[in-house]
N, C-alpha and C. Protein backbone atom coordinates (compact mmCIF):
# COMPACT_ATOMS: atom_id res chain seq x y z
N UNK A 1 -69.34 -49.10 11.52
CA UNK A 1 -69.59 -47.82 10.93
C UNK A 1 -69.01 -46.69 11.75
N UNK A 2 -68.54 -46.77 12.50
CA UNK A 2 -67.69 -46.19 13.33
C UNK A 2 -66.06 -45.41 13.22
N UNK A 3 -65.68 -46.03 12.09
CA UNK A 3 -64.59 -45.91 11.34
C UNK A 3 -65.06 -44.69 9.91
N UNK A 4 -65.42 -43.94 9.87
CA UNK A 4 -66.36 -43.06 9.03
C UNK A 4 -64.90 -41.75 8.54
N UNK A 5 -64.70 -41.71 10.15
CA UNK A 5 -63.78 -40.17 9.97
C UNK A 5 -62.33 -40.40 9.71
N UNK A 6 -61.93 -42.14 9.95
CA UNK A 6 -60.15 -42.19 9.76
C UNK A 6 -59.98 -41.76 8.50
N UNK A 7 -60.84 -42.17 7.46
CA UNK A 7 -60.44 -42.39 5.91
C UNK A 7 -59.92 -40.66 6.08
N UNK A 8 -60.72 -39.63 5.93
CA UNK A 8 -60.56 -38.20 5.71
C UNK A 8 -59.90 -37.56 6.41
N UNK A 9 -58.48 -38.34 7.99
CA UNK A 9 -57.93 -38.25 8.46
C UNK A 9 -56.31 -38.47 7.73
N UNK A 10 -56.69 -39.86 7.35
CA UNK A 10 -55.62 -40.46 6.23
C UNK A 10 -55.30 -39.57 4.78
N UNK A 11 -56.09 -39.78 4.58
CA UNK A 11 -56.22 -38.89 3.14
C UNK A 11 -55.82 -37.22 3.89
N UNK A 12 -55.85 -36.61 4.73
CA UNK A 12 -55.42 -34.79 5.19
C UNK A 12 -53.50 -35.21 5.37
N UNK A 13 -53.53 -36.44 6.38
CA UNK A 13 -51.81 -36.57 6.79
C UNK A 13 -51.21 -37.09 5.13
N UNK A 14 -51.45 -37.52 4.04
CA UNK A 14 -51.12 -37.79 2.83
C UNK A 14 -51.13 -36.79 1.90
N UNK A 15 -52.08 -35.71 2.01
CA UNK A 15 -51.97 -34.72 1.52
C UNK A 15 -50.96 -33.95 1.96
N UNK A 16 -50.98 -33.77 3.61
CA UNK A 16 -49.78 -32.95 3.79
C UNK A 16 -48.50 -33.43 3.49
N UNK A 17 -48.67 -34.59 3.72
CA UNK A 17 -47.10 -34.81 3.64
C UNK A 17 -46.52 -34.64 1.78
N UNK A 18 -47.49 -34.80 0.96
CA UNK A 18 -47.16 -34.26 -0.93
C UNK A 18 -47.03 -32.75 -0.75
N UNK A 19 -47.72 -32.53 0.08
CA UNK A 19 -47.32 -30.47 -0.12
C UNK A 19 -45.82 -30.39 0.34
N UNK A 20 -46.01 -30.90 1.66
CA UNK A 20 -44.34 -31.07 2.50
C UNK A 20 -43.33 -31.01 1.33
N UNK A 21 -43.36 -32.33 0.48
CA UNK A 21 -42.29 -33.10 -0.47
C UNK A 21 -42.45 -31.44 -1.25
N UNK A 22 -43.64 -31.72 -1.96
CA UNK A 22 -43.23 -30.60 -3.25
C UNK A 22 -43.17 -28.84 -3.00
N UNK A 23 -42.94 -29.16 -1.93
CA UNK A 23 -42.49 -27.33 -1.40
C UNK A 23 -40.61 -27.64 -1.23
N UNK A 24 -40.74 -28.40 -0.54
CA UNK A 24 -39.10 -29.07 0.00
C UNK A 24 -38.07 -29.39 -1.65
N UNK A 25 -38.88 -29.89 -2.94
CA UNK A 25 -38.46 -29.94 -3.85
C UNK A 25 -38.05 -28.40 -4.22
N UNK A 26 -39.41 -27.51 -4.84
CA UNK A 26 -39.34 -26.14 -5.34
C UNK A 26 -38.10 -25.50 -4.51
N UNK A 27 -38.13 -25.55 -3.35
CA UNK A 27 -36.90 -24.35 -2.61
C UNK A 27 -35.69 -25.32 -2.82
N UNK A 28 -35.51 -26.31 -3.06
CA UNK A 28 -34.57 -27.27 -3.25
C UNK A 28 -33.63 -26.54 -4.98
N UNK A 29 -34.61 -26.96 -5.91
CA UNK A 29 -34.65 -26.68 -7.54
C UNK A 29 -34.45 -24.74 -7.58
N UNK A 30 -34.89 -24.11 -6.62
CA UNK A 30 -34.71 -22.62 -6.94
C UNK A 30 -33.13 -22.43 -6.11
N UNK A 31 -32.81 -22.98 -5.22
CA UNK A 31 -31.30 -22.98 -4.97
C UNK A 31 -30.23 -23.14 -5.73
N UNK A 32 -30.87 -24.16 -6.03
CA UNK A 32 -29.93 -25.15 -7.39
C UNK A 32 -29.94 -23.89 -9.01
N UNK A 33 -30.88 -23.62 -9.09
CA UNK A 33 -30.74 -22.31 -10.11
C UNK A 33 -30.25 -21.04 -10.25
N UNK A 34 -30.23 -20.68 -8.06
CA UNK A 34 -29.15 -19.58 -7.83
C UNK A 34 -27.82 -19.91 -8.09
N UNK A 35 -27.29 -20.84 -7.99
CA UNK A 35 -26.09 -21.34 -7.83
C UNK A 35 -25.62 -21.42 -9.13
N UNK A 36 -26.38 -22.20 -10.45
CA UNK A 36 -26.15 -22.16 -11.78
C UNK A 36 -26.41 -20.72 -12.49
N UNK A 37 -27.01 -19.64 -11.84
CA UNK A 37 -26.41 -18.15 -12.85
C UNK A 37 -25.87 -17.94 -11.85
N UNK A 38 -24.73 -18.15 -10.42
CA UNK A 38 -23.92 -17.45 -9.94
C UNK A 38 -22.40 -17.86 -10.76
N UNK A 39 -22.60 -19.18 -11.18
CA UNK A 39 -21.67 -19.80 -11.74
C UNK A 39 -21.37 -19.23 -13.08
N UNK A 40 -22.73 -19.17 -13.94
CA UNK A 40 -22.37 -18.73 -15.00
C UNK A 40 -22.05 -17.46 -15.32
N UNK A 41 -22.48 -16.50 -14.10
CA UNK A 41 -21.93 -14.96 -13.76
C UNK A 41 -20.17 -15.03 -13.90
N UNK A 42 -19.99 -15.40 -12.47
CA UNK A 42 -18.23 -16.10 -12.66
C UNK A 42 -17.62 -16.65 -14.23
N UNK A 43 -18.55 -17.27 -14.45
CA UNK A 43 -17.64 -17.89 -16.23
C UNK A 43 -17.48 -16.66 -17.10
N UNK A 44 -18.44 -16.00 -17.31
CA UNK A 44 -18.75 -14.83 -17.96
C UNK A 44 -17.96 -13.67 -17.84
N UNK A 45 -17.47 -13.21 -16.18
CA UNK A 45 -16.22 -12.49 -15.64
C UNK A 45 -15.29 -13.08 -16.17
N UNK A 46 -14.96 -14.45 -15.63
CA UNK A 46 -13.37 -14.91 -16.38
C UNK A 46 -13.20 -14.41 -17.44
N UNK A 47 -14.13 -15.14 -18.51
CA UNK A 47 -13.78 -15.28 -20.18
C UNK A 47 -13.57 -13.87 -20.62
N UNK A 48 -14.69 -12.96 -19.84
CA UNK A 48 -14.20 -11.12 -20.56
C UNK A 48 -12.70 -10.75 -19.64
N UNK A 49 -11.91 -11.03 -18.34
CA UNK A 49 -10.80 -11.12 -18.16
C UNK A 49 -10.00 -11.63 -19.04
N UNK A 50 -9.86 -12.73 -19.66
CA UNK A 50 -9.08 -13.72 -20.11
C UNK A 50 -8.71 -12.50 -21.56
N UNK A 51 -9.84 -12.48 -21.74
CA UNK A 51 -9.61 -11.36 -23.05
C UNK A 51 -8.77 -10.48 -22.98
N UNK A 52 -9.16 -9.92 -22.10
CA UNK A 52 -8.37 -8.20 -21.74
C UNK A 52 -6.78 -8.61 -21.10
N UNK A 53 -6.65 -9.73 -20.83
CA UNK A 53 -5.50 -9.99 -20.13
C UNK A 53 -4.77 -10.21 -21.75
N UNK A 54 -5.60 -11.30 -21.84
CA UNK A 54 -4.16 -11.53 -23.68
C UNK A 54 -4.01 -10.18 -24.58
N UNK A 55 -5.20 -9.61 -24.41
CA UNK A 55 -5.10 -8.36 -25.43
C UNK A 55 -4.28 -7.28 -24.44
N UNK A 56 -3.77 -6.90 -23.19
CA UNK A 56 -2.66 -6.75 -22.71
C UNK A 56 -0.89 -7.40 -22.91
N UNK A 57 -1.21 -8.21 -22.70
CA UNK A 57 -0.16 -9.51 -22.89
C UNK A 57 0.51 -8.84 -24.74
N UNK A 58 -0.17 -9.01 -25.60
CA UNK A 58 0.01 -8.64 -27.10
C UNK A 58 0.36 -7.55 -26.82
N UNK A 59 -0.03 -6.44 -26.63
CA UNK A 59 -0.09 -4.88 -26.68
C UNK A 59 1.64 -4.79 -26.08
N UNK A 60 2.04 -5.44 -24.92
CA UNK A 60 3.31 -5.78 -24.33
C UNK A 60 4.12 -5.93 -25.37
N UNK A 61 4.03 -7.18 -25.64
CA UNK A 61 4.76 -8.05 -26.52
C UNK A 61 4.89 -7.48 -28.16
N UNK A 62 4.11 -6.87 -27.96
CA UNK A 62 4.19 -6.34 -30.19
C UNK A 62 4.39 -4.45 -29.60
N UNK A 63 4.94 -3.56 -28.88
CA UNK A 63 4.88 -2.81 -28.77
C UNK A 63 6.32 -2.46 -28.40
N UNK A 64 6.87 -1.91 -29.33
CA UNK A 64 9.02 -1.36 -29.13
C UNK A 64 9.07 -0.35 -28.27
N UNK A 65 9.70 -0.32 -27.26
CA UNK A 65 10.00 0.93 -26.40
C UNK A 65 8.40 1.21 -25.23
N UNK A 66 7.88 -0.17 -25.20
CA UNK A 66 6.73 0.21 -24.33
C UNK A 66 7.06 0.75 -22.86
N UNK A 67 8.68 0.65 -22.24
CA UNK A 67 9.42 0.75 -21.21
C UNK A 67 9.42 1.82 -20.81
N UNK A 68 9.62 2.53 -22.30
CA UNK A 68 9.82 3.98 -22.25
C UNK A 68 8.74 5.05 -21.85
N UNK A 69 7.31 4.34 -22.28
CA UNK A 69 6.11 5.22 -22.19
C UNK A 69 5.22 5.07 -20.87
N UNK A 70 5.78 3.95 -19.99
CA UNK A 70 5.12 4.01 -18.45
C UNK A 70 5.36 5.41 -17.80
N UNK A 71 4.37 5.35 -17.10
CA UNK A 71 4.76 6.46 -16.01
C UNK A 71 4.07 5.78 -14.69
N UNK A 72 4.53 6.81 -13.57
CA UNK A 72 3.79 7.01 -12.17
C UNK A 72 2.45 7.47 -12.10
N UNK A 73 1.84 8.04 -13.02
CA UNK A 73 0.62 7.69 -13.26
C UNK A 73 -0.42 7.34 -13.95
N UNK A 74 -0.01 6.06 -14.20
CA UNK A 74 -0.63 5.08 -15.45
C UNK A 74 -1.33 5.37 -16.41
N UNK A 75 -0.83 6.48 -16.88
CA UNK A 75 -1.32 7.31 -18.13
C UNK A 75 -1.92 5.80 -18.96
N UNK A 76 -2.87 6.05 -19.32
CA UNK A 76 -3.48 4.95 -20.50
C UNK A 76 -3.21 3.45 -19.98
N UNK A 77 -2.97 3.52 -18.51
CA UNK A 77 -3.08 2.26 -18.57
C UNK A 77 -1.41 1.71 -18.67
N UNK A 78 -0.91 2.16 -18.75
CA UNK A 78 0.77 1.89 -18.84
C UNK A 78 1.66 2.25 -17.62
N UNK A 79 1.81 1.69 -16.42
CA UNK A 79 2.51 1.77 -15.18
C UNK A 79 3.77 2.13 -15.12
N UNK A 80 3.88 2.41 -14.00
CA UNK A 80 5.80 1.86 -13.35
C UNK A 80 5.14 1.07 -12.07
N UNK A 81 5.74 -0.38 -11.92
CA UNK A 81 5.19 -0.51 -10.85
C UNK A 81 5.47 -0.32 -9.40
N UNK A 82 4.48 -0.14 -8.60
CA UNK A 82 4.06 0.45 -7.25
C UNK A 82 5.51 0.63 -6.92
N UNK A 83 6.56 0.00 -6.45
CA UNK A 83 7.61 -0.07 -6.00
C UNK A 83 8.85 0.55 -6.90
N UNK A 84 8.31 1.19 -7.98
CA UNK A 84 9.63 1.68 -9.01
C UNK A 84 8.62 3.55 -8.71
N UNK A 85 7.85 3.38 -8.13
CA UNK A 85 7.13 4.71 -8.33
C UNK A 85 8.04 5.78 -7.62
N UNK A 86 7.87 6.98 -8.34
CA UNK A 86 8.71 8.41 -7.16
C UNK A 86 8.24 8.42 -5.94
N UNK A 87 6.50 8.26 -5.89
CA UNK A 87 6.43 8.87 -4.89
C UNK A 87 6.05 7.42 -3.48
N UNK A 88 6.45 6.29 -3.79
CA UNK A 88 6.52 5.38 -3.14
C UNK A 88 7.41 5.77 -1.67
N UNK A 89 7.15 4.57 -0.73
CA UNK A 89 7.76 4.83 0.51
C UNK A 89 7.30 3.78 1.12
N UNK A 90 8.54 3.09 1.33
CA UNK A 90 8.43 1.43 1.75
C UNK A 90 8.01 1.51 3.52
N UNK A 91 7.80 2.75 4.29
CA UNK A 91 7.49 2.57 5.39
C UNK A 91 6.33 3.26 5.68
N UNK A 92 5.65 3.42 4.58
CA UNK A 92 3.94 4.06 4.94
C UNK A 92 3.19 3.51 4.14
N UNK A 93 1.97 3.35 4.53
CA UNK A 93 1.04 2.89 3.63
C UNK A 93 0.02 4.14 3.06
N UNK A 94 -0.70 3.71 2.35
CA UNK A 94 -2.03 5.29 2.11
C UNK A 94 -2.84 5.54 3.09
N UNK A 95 -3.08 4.46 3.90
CA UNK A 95 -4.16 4.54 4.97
C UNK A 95 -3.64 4.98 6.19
N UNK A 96 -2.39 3.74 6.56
CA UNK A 96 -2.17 3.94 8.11
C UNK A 96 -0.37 3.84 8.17
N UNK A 97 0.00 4.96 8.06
CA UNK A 97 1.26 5.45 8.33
C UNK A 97 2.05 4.48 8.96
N UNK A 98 3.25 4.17 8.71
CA UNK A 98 4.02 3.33 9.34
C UNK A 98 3.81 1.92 9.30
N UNK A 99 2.91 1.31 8.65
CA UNK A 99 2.80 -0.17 8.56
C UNK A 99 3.69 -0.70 7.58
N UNK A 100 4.12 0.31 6.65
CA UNK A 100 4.88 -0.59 5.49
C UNK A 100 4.35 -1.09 4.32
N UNK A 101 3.10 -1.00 4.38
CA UNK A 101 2.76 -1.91 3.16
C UNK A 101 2.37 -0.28 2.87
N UNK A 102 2.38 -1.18 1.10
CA UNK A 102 1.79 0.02 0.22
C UNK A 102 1.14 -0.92 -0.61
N UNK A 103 -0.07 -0.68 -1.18
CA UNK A 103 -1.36 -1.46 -2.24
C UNK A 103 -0.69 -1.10 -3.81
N UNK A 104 -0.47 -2.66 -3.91
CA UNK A 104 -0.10 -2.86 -5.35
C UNK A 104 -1.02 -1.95 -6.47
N UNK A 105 -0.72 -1.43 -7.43
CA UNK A 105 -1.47 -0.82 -8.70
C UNK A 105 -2.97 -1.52 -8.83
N UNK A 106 -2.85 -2.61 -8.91
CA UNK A 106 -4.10 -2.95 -9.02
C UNK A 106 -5.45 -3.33 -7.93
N UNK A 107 -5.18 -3.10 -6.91
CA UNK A 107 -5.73 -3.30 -5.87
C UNK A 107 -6.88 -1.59 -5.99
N UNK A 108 -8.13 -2.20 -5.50
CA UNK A 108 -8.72 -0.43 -5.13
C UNK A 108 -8.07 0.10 -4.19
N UNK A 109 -7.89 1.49 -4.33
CA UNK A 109 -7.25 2.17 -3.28
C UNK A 109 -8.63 2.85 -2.43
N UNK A 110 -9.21 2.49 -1.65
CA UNK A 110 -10.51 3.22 -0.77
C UNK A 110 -10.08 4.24 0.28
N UNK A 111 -8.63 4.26 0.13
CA UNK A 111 -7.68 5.34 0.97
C UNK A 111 -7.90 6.76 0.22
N UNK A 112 -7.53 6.18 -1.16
CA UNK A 112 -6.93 7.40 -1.64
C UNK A 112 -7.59 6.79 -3.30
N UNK A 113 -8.73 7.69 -3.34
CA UNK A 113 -9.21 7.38 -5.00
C UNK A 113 -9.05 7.78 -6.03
N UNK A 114 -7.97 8.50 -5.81
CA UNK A 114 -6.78 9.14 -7.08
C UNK A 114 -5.80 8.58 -7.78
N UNK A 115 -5.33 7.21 -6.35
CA UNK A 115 -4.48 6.42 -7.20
C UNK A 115 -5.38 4.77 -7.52
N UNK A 116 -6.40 5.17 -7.37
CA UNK A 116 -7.42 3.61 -8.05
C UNK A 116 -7.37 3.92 -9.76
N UNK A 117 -6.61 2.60 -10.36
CA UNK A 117 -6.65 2.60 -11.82
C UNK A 117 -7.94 2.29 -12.15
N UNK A 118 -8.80 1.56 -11.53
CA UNK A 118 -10.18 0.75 -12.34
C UNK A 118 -10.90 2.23 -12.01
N UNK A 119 -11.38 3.05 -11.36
CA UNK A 119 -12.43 4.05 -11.95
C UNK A 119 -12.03 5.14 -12.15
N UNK A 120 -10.30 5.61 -12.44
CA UNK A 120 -10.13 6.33 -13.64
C UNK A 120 -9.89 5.83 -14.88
N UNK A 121 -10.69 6.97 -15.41
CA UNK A 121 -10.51 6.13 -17.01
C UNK A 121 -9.25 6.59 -17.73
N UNK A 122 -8.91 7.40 -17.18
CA UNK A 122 -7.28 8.00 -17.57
C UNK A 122 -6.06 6.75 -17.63
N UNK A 123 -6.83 5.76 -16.29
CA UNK A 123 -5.49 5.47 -15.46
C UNK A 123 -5.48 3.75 -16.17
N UNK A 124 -6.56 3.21 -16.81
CA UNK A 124 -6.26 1.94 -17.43
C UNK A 124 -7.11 2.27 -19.16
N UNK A 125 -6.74 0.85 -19.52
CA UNK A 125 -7.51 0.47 -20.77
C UNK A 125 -8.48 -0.61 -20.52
N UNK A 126 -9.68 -0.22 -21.24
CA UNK A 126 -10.56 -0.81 -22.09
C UNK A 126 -10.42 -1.93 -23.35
N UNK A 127 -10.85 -2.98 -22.86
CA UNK A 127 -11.30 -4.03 -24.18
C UNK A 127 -11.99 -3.29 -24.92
N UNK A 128 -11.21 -3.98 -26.13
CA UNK A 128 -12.37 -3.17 -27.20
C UNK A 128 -14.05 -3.70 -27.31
N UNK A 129 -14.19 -4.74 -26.91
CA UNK A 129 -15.41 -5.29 -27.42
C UNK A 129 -15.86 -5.92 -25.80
N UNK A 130 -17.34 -5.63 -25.75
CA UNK A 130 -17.73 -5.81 -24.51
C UNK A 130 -18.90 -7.12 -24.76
N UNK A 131 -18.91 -7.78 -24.09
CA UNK A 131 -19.65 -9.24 -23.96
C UNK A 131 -20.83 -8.73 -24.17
N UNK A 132 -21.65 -9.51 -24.74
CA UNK A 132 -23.70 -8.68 -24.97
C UNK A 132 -24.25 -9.07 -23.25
N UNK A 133 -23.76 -10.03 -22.28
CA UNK A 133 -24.08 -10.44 -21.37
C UNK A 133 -23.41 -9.64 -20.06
N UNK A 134 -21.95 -9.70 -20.35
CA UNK A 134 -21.49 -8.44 -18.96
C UNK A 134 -22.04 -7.23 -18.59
N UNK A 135 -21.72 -6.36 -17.76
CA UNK A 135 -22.55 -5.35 -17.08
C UNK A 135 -21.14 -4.19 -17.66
N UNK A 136 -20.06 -4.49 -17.92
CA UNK A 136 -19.15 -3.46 -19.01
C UNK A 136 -17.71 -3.95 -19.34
N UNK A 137 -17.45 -3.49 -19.81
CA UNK A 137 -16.59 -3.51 -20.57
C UNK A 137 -15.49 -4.32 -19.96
N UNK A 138 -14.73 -5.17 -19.81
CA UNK A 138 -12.99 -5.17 -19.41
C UNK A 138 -12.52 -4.43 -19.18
N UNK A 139 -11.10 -4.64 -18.25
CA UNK A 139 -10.18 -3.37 -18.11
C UNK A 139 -9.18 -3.77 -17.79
N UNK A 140 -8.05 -3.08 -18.37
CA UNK A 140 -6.09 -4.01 -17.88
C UNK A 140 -5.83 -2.52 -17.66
N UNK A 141 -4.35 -2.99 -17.08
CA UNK A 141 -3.22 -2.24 -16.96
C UNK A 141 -1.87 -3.27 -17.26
N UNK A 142 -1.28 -2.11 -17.83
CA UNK A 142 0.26 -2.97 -17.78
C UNK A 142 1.42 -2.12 -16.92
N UNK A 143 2.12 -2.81 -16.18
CA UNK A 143 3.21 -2.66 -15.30
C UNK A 143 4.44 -3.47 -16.02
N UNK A 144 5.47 -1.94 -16.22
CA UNK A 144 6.64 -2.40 -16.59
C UNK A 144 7.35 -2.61 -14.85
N UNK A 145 7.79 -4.04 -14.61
CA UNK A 145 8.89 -4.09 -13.61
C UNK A 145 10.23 -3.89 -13.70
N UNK A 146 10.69 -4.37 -14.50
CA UNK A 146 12.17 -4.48 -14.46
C UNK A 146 13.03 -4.71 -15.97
N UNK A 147 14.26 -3.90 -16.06
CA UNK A 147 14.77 -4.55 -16.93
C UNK A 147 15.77 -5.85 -16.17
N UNK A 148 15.93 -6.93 -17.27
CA UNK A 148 16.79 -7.89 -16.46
C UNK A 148 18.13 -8.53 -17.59
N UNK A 149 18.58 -9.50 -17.50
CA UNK A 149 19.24 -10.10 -17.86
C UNK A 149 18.78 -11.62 -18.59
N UNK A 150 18.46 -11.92 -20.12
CA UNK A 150 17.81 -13.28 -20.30
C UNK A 150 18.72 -14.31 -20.14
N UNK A 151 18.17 -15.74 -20.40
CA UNK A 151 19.58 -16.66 -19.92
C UNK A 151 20.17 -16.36 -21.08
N UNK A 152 21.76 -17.12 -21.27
CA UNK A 152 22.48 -17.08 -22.80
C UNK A 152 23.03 -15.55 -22.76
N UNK A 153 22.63 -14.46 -22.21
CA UNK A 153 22.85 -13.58 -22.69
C UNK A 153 24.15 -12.98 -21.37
N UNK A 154 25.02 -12.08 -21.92
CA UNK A 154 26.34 -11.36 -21.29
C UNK A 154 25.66 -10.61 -19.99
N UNK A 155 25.97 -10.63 -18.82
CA UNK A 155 25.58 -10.52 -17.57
C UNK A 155 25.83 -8.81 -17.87
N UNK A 156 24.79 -8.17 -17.39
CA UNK A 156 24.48 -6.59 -17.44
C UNK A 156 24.23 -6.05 -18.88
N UNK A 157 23.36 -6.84 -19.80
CA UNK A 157 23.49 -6.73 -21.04
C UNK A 157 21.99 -5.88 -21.01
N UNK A 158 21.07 -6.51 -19.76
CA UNK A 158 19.89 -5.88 -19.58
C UNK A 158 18.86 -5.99 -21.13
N UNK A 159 18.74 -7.22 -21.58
CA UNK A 159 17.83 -7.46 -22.92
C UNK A 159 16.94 -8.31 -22.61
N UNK A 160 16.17 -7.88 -21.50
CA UNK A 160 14.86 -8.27 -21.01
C UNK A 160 14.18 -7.28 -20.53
N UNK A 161 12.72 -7.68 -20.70
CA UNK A 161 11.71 -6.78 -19.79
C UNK A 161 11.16 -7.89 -18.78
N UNK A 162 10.47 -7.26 -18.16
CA UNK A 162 9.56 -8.25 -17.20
C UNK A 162 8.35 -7.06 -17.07
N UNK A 163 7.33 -8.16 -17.42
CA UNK A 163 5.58 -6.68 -17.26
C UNK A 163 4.85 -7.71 -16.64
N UNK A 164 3.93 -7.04 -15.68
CA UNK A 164 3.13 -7.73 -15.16
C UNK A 164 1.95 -6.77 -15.85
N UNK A 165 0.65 -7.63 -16.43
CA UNK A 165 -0.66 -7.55 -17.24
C UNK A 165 -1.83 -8.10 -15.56
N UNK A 166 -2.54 -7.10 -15.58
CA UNK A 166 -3.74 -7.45 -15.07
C UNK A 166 -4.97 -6.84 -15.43
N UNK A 167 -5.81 -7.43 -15.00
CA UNK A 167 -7.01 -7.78 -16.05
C UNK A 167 -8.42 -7.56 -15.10
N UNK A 168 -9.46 -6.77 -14.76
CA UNK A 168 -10.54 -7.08 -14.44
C UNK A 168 -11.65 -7.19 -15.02
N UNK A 169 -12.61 -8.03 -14.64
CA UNK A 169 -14.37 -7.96 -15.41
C UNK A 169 -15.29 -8.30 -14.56
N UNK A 170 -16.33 -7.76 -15.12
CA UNK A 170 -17.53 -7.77 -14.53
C UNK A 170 -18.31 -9.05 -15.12
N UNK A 171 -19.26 -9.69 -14.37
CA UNK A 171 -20.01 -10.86 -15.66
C UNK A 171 -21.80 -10.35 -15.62
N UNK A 172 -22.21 -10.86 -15.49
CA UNK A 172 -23.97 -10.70 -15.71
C UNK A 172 -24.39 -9.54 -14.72
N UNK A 173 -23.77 -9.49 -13.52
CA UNK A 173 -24.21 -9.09 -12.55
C UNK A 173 -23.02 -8.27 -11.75
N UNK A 174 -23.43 -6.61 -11.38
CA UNK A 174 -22.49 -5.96 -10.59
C UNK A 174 -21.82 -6.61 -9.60
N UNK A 175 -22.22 -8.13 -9.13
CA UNK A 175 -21.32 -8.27 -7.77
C UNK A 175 -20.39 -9.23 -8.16
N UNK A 176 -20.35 -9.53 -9.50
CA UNK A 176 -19.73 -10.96 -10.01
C UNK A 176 -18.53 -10.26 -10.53
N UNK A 177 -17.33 -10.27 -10.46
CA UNK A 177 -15.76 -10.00 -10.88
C UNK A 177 -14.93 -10.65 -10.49
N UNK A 178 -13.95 -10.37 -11.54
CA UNK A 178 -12.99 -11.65 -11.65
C UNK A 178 -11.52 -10.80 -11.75
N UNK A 179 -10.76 -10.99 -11.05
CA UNK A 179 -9.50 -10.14 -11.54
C UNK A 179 -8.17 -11.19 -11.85
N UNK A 180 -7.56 -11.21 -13.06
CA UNK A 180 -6.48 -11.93 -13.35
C UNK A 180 -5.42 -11.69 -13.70
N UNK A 181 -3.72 -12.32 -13.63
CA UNK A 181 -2.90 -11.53 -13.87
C UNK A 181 -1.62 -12.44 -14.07
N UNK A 182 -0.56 -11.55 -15.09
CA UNK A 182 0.12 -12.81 -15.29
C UNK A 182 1.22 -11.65 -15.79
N UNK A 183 2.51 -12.53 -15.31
CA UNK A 183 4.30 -11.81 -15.43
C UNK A 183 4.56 -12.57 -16.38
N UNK A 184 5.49 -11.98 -17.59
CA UNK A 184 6.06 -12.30 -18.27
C UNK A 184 7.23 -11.71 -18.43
N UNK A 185 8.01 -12.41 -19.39
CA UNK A 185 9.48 -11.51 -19.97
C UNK A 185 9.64 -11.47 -21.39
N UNK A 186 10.21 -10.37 -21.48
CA UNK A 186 9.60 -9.71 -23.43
C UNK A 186 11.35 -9.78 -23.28
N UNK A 187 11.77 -10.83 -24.25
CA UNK A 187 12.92 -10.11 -24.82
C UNK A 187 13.50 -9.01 -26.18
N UNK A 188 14.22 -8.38 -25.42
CA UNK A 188 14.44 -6.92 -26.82
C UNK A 188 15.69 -7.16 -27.32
């Protein structure tokens, strides 16, 4: 009779150790659920990119003389790009003088927030239709690069374009964005 107190010893280390398991599960299963809406945040950015990129891409492609209506400052969303610009200068940057680089069009400019296309609304376009799930809208720009030469065709005949389309979105959540982008050649 001496043995009275193991049982309620046994039975406390068995108990703890089921709390152990099913606490170790819960923070286990709530990880696993951050990870599945960070994911589906990301899907949600793509797919409203993907949009705004083709509905760029079209706007390119079905639009005569779109060459003509870029400017240096991306009026509506319609470029010259960074390197065709006036006021470009291959040996300064916006920030730190003399490095050389200069930040492509689509990059934020945190130098200089006059030439950031994504939060003027002057300076890109809007998808027309905004996801019921994103936090807003899409947004492109198009950059005319170059006229060129297509194959088949008489050397300096210049009956190509080349545009580069880029594309940003937001998905469920302000920290989730996706930016995408794609060169093509429009022949005229």
């Amino acid at each position: 009779m001496r043995q009275r107190g193991s049982v309620l010893i046994v039975s406390m280390v068995m108990l703890f150790l089921l709390t152990l398991i099913g606490v170790t599960s819960m923070s286990s299963t709530s990880l696993e659920e951050k990870m599945a809406g960070n994911l589906r945040d990301q899907q949600l950015a793509f797919q409203a990119a993907e949009a705004a990129l083709r509905e760029g891409e079209r706007l390119a492609l079905n639009t005569d003389g779109l060459s003509t209506t870029v400017d240096d400052n991306c009026t509506n969303g319609l470029c010259t790009r960074r390197e065709n610009d006036a006021h470009y200068d291959s040996g300064a940057s916006s920030c730190d003088t003399g490095s050389g680089w200069v930040n492509p069009r689509w990059l934020e400019n945190d130098c200089d927030p006059s030439w950031d296309v994504w939060s003027n609304t002057a300076k890109h376009r809007q998808y027309f239709f905004k996801y019921a799930e994103t936090v807003a809208k899409p947004k492109y720009i198009i950059e005319f690069m170059n006229l060129l030469d297509c194959p088949g065709s008489s050397v300096g005949s210049n009956d190509c374009e080349m545009y580069r389309v880029t594309a940003v979105a937001g998905g469920g959540t302000s920290s989730s964005s996706v930016i995408l982008q794609s060169t093509f050649r429009k022949q005229i």
